[in-house]
Protein backbone atom coordinates (compact mmCIF):
# COMPACT_ATOMS: atom_id res chain seq x y z
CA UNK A 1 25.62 6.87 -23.73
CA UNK A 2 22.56 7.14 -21.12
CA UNK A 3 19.91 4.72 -22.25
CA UNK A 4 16.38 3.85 -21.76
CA UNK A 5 14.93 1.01 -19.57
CA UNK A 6 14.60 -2.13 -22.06
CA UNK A 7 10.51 -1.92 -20.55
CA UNK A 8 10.15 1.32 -22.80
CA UNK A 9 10.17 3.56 -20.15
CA UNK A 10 7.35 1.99 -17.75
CA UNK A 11 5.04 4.78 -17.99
CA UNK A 12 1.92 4.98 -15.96
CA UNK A 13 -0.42 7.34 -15.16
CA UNK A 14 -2.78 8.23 -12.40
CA UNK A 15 -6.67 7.33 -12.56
CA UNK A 16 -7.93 10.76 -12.18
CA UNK A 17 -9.24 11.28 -8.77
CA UNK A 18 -12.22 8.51 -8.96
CA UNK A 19 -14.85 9.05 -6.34
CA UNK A 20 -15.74 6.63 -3.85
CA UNK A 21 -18.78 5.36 -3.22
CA UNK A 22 -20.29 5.87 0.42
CA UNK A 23 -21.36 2.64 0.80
CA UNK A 24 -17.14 1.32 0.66
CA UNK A 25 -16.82 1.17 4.18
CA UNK A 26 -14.24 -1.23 3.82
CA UNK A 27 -12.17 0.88 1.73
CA UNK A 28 -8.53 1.45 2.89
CA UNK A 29 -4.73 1.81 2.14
CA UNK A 30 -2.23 -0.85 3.53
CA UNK A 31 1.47 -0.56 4.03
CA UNK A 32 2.99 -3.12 1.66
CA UNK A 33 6.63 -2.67 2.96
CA UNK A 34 8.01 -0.45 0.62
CA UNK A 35 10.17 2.57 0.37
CA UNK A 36 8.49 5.86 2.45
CA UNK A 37 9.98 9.37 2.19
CA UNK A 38 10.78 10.23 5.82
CA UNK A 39 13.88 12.59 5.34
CA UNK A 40 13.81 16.25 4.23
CA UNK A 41 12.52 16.45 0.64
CA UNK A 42 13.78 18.65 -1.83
CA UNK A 43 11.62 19.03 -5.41
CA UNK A 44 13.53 19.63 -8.47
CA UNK A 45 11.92 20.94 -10.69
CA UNK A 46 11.98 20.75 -15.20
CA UNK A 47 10.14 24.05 -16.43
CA UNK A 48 9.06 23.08 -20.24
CA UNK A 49 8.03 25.83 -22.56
CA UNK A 50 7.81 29.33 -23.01
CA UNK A 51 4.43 29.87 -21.87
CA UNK A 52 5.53 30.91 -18.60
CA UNK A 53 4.70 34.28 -16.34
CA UNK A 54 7.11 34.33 -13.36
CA UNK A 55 4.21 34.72 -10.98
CA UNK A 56 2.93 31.18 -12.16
CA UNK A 57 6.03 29.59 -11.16
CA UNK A 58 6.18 31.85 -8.05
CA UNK A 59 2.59 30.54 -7.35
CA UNK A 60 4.04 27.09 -7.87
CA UNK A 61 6.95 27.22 -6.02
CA UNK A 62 5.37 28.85 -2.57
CA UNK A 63 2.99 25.73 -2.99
CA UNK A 64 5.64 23.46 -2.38
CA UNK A 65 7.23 25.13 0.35
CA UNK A 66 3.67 25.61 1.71
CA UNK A 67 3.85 22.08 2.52
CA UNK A 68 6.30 22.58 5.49
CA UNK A 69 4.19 23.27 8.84
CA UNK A 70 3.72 26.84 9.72
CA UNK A 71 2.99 28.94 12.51
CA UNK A 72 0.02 29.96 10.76
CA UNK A 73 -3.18 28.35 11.77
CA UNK A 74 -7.10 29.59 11.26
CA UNK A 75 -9.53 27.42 12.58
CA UNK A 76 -12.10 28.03 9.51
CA UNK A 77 -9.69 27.51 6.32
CA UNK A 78 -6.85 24.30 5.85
CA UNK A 79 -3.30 25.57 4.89
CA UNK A 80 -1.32 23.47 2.89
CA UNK A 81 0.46 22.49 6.11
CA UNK A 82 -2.55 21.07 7.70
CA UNK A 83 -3.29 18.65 4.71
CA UNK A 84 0.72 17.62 4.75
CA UNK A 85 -0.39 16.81 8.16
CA UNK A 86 -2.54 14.37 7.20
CA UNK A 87 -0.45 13.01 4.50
CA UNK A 88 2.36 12.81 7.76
CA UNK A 89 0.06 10.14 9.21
CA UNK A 90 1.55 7.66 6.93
CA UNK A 91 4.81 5.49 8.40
CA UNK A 92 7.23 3.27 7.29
CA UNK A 93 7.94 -0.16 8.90
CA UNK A 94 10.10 0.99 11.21
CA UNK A 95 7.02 3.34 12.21
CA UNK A 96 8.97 6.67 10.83
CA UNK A 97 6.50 8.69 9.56
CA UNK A 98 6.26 10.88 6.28
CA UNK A 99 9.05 14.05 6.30
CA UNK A 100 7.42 17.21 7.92
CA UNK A 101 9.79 19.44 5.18
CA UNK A 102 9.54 19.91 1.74
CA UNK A 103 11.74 22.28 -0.81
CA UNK A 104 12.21 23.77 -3.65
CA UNK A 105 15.55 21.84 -5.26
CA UNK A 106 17.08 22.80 -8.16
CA UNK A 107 15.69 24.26 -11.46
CA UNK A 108 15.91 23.47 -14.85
CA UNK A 109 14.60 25.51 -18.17
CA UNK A 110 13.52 24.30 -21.41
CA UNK A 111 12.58 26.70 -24.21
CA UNK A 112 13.25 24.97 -27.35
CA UNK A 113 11.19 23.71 -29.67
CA UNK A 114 7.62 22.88 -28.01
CA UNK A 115 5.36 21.93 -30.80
CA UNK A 116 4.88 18.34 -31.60
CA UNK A 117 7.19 17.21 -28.56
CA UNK A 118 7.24 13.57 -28.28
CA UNK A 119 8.29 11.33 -25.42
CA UNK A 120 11.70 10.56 -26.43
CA UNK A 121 12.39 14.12 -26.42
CA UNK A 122 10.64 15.07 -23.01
CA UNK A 123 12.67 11.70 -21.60
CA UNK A 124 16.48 12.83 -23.28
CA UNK A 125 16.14 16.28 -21.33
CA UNK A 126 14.93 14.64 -18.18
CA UNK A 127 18.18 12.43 -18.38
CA UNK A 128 19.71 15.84 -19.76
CA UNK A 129 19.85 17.88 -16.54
CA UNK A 130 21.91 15.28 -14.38
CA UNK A 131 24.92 16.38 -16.70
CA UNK A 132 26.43 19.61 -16.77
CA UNK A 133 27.95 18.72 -20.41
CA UNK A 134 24.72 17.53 -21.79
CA UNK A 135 23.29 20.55 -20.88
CA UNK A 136 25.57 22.75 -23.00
CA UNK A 137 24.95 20.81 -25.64
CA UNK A 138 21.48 21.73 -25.86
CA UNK A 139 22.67 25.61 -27.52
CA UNK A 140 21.14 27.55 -25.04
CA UNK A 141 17.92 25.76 -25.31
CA UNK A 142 18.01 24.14 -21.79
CA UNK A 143 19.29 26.08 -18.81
CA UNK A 144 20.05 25.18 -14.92
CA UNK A 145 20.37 26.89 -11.79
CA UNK A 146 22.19 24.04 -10.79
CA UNK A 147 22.32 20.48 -11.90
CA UNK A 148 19.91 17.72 -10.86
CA UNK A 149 21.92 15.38 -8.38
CA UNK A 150 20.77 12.17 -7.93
CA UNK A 151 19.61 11.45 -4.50
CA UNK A 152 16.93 8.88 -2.70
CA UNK A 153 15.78 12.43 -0.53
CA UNK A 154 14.48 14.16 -3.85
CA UNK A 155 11.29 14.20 -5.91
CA UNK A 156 12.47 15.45 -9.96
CA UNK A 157 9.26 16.74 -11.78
CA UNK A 158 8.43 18.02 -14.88
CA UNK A 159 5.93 20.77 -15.71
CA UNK A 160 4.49 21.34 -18.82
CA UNK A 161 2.97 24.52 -20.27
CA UNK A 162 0.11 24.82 -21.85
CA UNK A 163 2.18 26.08 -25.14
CA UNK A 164 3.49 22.62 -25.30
CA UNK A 165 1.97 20.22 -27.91
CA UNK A 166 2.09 16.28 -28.39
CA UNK A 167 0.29 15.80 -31.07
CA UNK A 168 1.89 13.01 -33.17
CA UNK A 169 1.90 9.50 -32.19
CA UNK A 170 -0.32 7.60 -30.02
CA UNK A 171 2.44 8.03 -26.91
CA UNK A 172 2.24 11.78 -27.58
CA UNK A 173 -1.53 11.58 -27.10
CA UNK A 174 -1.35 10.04 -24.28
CA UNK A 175 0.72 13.03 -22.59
CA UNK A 176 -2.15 15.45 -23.85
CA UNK A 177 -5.22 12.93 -22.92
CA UNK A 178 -3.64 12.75 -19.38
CA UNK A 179 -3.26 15.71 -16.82
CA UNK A 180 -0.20 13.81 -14.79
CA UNK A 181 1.99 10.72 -15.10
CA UNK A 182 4.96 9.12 -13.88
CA UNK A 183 8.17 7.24 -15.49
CA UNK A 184 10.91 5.87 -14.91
CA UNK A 185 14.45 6.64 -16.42
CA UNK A 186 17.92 5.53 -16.16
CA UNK A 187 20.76 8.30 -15.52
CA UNK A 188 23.70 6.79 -14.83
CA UNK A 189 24.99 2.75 -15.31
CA UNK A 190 22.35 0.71 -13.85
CA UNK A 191 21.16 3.96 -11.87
CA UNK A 192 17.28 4.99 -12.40
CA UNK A 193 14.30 7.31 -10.82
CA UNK A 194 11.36 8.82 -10.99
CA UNK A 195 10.31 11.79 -12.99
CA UNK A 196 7.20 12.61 -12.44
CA UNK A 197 5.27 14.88 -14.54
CA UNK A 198 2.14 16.92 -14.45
CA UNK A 199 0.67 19.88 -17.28
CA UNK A 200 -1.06 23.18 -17.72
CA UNK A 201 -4.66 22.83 -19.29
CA UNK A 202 -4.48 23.88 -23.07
CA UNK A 203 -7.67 25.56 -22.22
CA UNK A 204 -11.17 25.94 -19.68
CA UNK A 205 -12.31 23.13 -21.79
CA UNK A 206 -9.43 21.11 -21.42
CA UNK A 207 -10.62 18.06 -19.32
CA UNK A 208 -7.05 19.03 -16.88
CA UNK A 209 -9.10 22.18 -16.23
CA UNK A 210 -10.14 22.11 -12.64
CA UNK A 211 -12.42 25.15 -12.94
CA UNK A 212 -16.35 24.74 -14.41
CA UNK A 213 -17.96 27.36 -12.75
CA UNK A 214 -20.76 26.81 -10.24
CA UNK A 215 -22.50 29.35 -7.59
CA UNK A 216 -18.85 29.07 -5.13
CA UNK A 217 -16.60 30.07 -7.81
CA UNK A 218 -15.80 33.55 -8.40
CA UNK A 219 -12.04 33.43 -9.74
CA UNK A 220 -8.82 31.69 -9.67
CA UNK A 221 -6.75 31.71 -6.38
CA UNK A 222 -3.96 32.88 -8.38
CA UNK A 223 -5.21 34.92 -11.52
CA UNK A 224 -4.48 31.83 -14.28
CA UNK A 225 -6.90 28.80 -13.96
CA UNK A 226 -3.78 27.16 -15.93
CA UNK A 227 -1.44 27.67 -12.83
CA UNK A 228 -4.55 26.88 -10.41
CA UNK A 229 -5.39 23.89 -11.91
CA UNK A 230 -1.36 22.13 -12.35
CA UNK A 231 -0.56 22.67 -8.44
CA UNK A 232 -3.40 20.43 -7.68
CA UNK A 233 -1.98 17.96 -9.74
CA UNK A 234 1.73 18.78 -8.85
CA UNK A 235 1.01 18.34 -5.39
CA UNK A 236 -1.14 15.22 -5.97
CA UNK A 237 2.21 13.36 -7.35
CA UNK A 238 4.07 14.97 -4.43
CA UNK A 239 1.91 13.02 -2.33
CA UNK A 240 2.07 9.98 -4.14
CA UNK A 241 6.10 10.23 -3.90
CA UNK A 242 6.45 10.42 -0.85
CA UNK A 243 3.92 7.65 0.17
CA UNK A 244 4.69 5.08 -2.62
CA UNK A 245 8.05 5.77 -3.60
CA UNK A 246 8.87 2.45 -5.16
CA UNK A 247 5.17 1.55 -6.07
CA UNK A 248 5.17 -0.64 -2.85
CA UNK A 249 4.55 1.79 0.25
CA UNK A 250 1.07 2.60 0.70
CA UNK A 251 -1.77 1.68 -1.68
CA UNK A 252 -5.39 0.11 -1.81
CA UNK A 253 -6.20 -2.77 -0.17
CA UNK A 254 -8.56 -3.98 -3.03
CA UNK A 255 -6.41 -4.18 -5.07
CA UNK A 256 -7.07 -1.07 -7.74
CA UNK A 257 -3.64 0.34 -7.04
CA UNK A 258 -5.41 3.24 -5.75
CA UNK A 259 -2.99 5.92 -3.51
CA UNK A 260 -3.29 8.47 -1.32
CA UNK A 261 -4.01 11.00 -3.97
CA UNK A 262 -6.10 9.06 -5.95
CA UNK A 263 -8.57 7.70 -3.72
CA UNK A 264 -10.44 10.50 -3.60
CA UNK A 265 -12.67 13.02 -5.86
CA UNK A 266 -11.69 15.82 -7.53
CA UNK A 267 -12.90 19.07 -5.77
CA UNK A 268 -15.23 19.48 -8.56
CA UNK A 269 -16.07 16.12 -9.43
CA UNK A 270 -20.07 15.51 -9.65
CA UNK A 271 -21.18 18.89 -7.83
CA UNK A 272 -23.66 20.94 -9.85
CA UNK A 273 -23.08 23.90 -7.94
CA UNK A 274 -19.49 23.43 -7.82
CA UNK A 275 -17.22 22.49 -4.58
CA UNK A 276 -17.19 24.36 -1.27
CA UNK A 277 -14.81 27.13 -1.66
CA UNK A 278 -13.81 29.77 0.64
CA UNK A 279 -14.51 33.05 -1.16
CA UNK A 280 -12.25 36.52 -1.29
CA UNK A 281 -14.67 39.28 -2.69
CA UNK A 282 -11.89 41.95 -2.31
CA UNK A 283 -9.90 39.87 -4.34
CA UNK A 284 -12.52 37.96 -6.83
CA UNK A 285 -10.89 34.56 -5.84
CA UNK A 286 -11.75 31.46 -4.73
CA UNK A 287 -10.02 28.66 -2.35
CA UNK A 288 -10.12 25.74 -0.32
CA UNK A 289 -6.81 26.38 1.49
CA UNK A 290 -3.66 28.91 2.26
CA UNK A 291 -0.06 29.03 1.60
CA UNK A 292 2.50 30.58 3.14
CA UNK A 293 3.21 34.50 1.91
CA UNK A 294 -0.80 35.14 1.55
CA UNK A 295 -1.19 32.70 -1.32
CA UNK A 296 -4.56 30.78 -1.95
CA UNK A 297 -4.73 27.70 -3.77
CA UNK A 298 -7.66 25.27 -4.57
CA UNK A 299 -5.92 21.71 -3.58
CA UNK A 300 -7.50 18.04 -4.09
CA UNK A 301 -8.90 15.80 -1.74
CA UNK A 302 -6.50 13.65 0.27
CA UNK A 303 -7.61 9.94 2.20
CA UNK A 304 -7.31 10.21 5.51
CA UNK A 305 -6.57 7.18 6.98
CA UNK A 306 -7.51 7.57 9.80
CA UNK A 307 -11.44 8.51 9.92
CA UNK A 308 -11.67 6.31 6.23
CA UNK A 309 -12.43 9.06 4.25
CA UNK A 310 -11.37 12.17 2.21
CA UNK A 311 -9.81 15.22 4.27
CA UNK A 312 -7.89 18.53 3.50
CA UNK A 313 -7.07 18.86 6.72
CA UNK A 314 -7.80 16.60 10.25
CA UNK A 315 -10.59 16.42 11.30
CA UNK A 316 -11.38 17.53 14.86
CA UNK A 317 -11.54 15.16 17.27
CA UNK A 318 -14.54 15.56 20.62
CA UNK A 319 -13.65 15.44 24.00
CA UNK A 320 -15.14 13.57 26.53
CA UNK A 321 -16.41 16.13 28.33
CA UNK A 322 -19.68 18.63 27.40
CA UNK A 323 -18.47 22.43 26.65
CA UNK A 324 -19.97 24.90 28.93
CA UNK A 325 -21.06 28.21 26.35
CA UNK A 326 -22.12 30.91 28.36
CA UNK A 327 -22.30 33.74 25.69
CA UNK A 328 -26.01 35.24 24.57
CA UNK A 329 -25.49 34.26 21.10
CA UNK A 330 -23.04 32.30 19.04
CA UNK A 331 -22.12 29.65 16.75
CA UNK A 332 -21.77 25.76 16.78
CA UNK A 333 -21.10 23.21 14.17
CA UNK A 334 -19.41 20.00 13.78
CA UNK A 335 -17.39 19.64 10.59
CA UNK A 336 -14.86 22.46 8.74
CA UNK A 337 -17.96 25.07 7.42
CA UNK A 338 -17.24 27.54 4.27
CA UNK A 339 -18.99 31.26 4.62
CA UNK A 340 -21.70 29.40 6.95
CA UNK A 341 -23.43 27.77 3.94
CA UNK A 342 -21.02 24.36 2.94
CA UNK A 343 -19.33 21.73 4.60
CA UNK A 344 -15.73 21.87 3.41
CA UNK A 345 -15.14 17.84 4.36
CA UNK A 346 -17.12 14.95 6.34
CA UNK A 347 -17.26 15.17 9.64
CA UNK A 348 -14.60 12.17 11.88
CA UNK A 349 -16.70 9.25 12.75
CA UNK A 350 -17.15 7.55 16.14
CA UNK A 351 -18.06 10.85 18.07
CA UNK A 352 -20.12 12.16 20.27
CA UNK A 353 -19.90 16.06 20.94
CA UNK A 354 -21.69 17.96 23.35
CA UNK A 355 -22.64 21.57 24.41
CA UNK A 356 -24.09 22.59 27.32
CA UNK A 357 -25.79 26.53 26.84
CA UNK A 358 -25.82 28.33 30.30
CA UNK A 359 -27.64 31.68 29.66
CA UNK A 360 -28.57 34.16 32.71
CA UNK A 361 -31.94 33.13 34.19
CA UNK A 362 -33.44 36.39 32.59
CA UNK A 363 -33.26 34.74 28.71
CA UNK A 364 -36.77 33.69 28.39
CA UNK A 365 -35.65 31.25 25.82
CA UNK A 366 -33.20 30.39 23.20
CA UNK A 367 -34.00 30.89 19.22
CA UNK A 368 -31.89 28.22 17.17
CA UNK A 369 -31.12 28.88 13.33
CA UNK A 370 -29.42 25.38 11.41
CA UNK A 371 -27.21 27.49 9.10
CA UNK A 372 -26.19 24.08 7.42
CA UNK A 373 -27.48 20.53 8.08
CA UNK A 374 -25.79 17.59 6.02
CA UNK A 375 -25.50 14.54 8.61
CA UNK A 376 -25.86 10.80 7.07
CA UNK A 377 -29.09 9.32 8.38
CA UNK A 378 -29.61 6.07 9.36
CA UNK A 379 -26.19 5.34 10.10
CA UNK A 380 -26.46 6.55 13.98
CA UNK A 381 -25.39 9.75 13.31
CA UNK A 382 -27.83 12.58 15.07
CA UNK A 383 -28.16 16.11 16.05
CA UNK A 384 -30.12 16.35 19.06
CA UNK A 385 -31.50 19.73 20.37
CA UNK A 386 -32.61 19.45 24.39
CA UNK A 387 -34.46 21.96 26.33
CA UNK A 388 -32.05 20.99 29.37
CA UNK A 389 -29.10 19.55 30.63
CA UNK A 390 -29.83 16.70 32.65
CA UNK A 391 -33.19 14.80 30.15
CA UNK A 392 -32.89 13.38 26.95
CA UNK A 393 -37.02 13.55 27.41
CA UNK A 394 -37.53 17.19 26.03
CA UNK A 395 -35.44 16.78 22.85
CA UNK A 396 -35.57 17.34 19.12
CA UNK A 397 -33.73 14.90 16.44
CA UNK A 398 -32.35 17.48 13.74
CA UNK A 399 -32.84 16.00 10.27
CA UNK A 400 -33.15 16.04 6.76
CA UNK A 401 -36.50 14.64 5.44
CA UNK A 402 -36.92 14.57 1.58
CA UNK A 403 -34.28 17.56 1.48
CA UNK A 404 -35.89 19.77 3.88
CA UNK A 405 -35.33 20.39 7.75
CA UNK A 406 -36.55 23.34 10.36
CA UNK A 407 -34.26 25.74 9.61
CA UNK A 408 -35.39 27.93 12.90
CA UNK A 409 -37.42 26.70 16.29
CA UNK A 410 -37.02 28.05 20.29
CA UNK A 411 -36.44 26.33 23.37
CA UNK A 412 -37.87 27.35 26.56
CA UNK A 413 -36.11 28.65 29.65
CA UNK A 414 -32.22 29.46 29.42
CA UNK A 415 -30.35 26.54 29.12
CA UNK A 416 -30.31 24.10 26.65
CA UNK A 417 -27.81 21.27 25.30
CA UNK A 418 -26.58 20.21 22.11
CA UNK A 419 -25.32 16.45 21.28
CA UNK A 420 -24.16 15.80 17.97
CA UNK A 421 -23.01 11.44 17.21
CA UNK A 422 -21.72 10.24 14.52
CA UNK A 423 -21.07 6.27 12.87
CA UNK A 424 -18.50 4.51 12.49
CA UNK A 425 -18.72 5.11 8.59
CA UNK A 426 -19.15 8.91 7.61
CA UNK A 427 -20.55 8.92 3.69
CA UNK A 428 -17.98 11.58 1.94
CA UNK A 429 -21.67 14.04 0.97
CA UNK A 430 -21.92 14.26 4.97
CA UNK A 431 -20.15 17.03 5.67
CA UNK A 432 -21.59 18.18 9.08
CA UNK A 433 -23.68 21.00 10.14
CA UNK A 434 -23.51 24.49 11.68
CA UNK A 435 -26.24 26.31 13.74
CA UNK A 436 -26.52 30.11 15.36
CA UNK A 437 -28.12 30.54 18.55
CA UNK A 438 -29.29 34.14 20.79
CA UNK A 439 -31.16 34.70 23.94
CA UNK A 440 -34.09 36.08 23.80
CA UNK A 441 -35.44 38.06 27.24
CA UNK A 442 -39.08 38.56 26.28
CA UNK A 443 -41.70 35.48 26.85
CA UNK A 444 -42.06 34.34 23.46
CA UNK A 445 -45.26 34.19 21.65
């Protein structure tokens, strides 16, 4: 007989997705010499319930496989490959870093009873599917594409649908008062892993519901704010796998146990007018990022290691050399900018851009609109607009005062340059800045 760890199962769950304050520049993970996922990956997953539409699971499944690189890149909107990037930046001690390829494993089905579920029964079916015979003896109640093999290369998860209940015992309310976890389970002799585990909302006013609203939001990426709102959290313990496998790879260096997934703020954590979100009108969705096979998903945050803040993607980096823009009108920004009005993530620290604009000598001048402005002051970070290439003397500083800025000025003649510097702290609310420029041939006014 399979039996439990004598520690009751070590369960733990996740803080859910505290924010940072900007003022933590200090803040950081450290590699504590533990066990880092740097082969091929495969995800097994444990479907619970009968709440299920196949196009949820499809949704969930083609997140997962998202998370392999693709050939598909767009400069204006993350993929789910791009933020596995940055979760790649994290290496073992032998300096092998994170696996580039993640799968689909094998799949599991329960559809008995899911009212009042406990613990004990959510942990006997998770020890269940490593047994072909066990899983007969379930009547039809538990079903496998294949059984669950037991190997250091996979990540076994559990998703629960929102026609699931715990409801009796402080344990079960636990499961419903949390939106993911993590235990720990013995399968065979002195064998044991992970299952990690992560649920539909019962409802919008669950507290797992991602999805309150504000001016960005016009629908779910994927037509169920149920689905929408468990891949975030799926692919939050994903992350967490595969960068703390044993609870000893990487984690906060103060000391709160915080990971790579948990470092960072919800996507609609503390935003009145809700996160910046790309927006499909055609389709009446909304989305921070793309999967493979034209899905959109709405993803969390990640910490970025490298620039000491929160990312979905990484971040572009300046050369040191000015870019020469020769075309009558155009756009420039620093920072990842949604439909021209947001900034999707802070900007990298420790840069300085630059633009040179080289207009024919006809343009009488150049009109500049700031589409966006939201650069941390007082921290060294700047916008400067010159009237040339070669003085600093005939320049404008670009900044908020009391929540205001010039939205619109000129600069004489037809050439101008742009320099744009940042700290070596970026606050997470300082998510860049994006300005349109034309030539204009008449002498202005």
């Amino acid at each position: 007989m399979v039996h439990i760890l004598s520690t009751a199962l070590l369960l733990y769950f996740l803080p859910q997705f505290p924010c940072l304050s900007p003022d933590e520049t200090t803040f950081g993970l450290s590699y504590n010499g533990g066990r880092i996922m740097t082969e091929p990956v495969s995800v097994s997953l444990i479907w619970f319930g009968t709440g299920w539409q196949e196009s949820g699971r499809d949704a969930i499944r083609n997140a997962i496989t998202s998370l392999t690189p693709s050939p598909y890149k767009d400069p204006e909107v993350p993929t789910l490959g791009d933020w596995w990037d940055v979760i790649k930046q994290y290496k073992d001690g032998s300096n092998s870093p994170v696996t580039d390829r993640v799968d689909v494993g094998a799949e599991c089905f329960f559809t008995g009873p899911e009212l009042n579920m406990t613990l004990d029964q959510v942990v006997e079916i998770g020890q269940t599917v490593f047994n072909q015979t066990a899983i007969e003896g379930f009547g039809g109640n538990l079903s496998c594409n294949r059984v669950f093999e037991a190997d250091e290369n996979s990540i076994y998860h559990i998703v629960l649908s929102h026609t699931v209940m715990f409801l009796v015992g402080q344990k079960q309310r636990e499961m419903m008062d949390m939106c993911s976890g993590k235990f720990q389970l013995e399968i065979f002799g002195n064998m044991t892993v992970n299952m990690t585990w992560a649920r539909e909302p019962q409802n919008a006013a669950d507290h797992c519901s991602n999805f309150i609203g504000g001016s960005y939001y016009v629908g779910p990426p994927n037509g169920d704010e149920k689905i929408d709102s468990l891949v975030g959290y799926m692919l939050a313990k994903i992350a967490e796998e595969v960068t703390d496998r044993d609870g000893s790879g990487w984690s906060s260096n103060d000391g709160t146990g915080l990971t790579v997934s948990s470092s960072c703020p919800s996507p609609f954590q503390k935003i009145a007018s809700g996160p910046p979100l790309y927006t499909d009108e055609d389709r009446k969705i909304s989305f921070n990022a793309v999967g493979l096979n034209g899905f959109r998903y709405i993803i969390p945050y990640i910490w970025n290691q490298k620039i000491r803040n929160c990312a979905l993607k990484s971040s572009e980096i300046c050369s040191s050399n000015a870019i020469l823009v020769e075309h009558p009108r155009g756009l420039l920004k620093g920072g990842i900018v949604v439909n021209h009005t947001d900034g999707l993530q802070p900007y990298a620290p420790n840069q300085k851009c630059q633009w040179n604009i080289q207009l024919p000598n006809e343009a009488k001048f150049i009109s500049f609109t700031i589409n966006y402005l939201a650069v941390a002051q007082g921290s060294g970070d700047h916008l400067l607009i010159c009237q040339s290439h070669s003085s600093l003397e005939k320049c404008s500083v670009i900044q908020v005062k009391n929540g205001e800025f010039n939205r619109k000025f000129k600069v004489l003649g037809s050439r101008a340059s742009i320099e744009f510097t940042s700290g070596d702290h970026v606050p997470f609310e300082s998510r860049g800045w994006e300005l349109s420029y034309s030539a204009g041939n008449q002498n202005p006014s």
